[in-house]
C-alpha atoms as a PDB file:
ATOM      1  CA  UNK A   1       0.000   0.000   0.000  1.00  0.00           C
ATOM      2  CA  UNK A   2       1.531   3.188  -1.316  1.00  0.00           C
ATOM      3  CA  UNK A   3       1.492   5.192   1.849  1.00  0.00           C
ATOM      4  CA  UNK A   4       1.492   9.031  -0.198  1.00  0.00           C
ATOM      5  CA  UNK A   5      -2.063   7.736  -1.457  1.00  0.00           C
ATOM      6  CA  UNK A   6      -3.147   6.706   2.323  1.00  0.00           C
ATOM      7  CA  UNK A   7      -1.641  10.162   3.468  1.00  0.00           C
ATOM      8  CA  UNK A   8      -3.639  11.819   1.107  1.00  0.00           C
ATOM      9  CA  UNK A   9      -6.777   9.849   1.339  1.00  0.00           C
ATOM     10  CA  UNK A  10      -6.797  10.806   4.950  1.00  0.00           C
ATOM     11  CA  UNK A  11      -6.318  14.845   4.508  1.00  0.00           C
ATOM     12  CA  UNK A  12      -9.354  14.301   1.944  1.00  0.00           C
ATOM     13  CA  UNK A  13     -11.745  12.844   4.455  1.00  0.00           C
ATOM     14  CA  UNK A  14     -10.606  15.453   6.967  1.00  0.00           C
ATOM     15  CA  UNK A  15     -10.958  18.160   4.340  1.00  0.00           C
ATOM     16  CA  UNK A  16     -14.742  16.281   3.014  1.00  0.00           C
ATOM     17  CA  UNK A  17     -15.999  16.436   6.936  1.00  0.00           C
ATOM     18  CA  UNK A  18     -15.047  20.115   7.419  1.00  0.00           C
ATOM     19  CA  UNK A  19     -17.000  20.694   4.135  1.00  0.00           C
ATOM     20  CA  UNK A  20     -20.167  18.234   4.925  1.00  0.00           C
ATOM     21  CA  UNK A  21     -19.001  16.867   1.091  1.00  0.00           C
ATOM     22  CA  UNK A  22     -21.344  13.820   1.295  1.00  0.00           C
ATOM     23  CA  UNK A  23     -20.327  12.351  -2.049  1.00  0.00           C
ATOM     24  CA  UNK A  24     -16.320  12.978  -1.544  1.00  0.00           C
ATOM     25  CA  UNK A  25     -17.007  11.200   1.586  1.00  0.00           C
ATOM     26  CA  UNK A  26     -18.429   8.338  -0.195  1.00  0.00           C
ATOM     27  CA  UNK A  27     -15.307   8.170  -2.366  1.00  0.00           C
ATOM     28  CA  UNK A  28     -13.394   7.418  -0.204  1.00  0.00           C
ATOM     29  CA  UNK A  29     -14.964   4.941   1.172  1.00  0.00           C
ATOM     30  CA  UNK A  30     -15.574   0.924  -0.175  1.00  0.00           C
ATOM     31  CA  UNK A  31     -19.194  -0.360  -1.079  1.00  0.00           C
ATOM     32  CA  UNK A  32     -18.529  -3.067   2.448  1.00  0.00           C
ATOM     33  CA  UNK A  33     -17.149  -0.492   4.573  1.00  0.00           C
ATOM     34  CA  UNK A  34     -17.731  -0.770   8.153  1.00  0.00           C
ATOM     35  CA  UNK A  35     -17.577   2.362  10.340  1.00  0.00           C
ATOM     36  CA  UNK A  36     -17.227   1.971  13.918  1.00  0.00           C
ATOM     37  CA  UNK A  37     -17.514   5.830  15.644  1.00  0.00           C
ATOM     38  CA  UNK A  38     -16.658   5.727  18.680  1.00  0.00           C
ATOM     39  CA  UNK A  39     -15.363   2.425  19.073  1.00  0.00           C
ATOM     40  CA  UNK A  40     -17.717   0.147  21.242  1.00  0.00           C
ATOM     41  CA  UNK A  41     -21.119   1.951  19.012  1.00  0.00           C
ATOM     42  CA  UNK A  42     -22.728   0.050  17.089  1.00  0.00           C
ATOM     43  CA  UNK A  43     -20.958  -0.353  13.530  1.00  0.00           C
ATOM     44  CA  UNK A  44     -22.090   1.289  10.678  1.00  0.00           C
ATOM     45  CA  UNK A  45     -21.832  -1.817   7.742  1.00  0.00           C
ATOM     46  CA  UNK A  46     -22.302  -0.020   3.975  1.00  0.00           C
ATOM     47  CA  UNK A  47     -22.063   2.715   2.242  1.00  0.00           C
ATOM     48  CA  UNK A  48     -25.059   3.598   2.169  1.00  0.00           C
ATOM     49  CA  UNK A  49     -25.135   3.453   6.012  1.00  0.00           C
ATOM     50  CA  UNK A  50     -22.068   5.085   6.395  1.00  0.00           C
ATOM     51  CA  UNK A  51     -23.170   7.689   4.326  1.00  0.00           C
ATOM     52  CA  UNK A  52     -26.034   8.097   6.417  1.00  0.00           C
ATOM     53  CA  UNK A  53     -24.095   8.510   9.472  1.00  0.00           C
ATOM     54  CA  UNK A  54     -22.063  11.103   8.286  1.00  0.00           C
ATOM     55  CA  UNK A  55     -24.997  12.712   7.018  1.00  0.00           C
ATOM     56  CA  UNK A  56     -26.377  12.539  10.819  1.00  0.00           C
ATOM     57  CA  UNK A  57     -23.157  13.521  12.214  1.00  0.00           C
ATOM     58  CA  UNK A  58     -21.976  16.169  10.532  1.00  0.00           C
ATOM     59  CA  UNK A  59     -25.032  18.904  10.429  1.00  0.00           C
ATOM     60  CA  UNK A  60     -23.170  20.661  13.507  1.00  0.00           C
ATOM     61  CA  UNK A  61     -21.122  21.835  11.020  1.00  0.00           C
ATOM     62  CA  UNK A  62     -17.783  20.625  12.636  1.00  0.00           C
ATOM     63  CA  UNK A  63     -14.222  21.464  11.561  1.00  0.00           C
ATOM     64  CA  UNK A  64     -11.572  18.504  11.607  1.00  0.00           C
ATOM     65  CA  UNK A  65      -7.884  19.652  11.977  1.00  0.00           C
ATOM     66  CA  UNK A  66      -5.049  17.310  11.657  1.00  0.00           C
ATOM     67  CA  UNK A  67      -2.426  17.218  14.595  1.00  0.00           C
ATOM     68  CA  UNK A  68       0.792  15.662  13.495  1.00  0.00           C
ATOM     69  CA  UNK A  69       1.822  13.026  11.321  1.00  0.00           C
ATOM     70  CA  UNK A  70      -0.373   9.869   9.669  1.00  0.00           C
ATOM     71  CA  UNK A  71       0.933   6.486  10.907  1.00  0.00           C
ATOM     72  CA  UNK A  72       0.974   4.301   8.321  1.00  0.00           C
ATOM     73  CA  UNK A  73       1.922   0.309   8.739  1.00  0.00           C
ATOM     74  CA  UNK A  74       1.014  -1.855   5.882  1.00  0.00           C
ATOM     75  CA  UNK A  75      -2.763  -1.136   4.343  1.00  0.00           C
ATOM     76  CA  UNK A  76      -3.243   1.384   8.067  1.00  0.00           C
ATOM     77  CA  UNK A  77      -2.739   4.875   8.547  1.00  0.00           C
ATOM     78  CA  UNK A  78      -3.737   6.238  12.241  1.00  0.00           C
ATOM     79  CA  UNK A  79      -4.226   9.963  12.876  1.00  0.00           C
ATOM     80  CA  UNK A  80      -5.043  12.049  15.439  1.00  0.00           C
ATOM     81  CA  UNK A  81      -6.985  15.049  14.865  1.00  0.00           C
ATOM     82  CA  UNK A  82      -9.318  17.329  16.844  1.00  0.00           C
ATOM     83  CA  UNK A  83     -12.974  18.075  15.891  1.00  0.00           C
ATOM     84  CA  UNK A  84     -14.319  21.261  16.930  1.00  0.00           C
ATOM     85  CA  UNK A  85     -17.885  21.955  16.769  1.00  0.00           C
ATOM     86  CA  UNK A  86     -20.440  24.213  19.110  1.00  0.00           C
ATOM     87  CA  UNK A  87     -17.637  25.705  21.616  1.00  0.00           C
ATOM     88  CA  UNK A  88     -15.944  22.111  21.710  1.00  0.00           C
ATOM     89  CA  UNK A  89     -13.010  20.369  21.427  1.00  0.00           C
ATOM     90  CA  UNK A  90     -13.158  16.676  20.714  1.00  0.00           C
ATOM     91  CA  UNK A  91      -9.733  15.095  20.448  1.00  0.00           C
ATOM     92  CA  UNK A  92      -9.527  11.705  17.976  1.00  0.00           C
ATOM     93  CA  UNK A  93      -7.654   8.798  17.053  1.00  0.00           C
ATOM     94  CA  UNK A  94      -9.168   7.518  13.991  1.00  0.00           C
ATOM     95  CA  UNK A  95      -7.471   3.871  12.233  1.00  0.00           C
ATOM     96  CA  UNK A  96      -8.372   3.788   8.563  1.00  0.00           C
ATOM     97  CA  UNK A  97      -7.880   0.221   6.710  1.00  0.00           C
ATOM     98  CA  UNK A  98      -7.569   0.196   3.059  1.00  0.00           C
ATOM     99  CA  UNK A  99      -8.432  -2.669   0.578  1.00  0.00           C
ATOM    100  CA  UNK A 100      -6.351  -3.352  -2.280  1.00  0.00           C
ATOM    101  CA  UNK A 101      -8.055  -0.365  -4.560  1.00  0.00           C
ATOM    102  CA  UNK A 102      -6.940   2.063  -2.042  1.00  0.00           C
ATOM    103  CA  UNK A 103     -10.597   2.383  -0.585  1.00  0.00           C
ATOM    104  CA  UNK A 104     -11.195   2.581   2.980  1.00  0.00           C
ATOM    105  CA  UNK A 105     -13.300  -0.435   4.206  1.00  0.00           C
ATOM    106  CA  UNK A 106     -12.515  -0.067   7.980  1.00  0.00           C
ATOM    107  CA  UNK A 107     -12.699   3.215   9.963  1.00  0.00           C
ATOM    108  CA  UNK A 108     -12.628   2.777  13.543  1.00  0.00           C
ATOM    109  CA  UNK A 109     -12.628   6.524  16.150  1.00  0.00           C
ATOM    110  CA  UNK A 110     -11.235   6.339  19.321  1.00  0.00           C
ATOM    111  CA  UNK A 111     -12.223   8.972  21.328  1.00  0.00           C
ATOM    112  CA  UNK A 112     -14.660   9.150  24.796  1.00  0.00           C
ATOM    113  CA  UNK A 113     -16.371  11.506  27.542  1.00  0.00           C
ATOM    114  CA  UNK A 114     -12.421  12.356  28.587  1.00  0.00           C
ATOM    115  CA  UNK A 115     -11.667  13.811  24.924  1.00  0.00           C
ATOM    116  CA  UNK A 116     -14.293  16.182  25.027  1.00  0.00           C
ATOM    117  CA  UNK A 117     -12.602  19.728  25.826  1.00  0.00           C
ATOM    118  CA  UNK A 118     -15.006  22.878  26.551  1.00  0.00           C
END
């Protein structure tokens, strides 16, 4: 896995989410993804209901920013960014893996009740 294209893929999905870009969000994304957010929710198994849930989740209109560098270890890239939204911090881990057309068919958040800042 060619990690420029994972590097990228993940400044695209940060970049979609701050612009609520529904169908560059779905790019990204494989038809079997499975979105897990936060971890220990109930997975989101599609597109079409991953799509959803982004749909759901981002009418706050939230702005993702990137802090530091993308981890990347064979077809993963972890990165930790910070969502702010309403007067809030919320501080992520997110785990993207990628399927052999460079898609993203896992996406798991880790972030709780501890990672929101006010």
């Amino acid at each position: 896995m060619d990690t420029a294209h994972q590097i990228a893929t993940v400044d695209a999905y940060l970049d979609a989410c701050t612009r609520q870009d529904l169908a560059a969000i779905r790019r990204i994304y494989a038809d079997n993804a499975v979105v897990e957010d936060p971890v220990g929710t109930d997975p989101h198994r599609g597109i079409d209901a991953v799509v959803a849930f982004y749909t759901q989740a981002l009418t706050a209109g939230a702005r993702m920013e990137r802090i530091g560098g993308v981890r990347c270890a064979g077809n993963s890239a972890a990165f930790c960014f910070d969502v702010h939204v309403g007067g809030m911090k919320i501080e992520v881990i997110d785990v993207f893996e990628f399927d052999a057309n460079g898609k993203v068919v896992s996406m798991k958040a880790y972030w709780g009740p501890g990672n929101v800042v006010q």
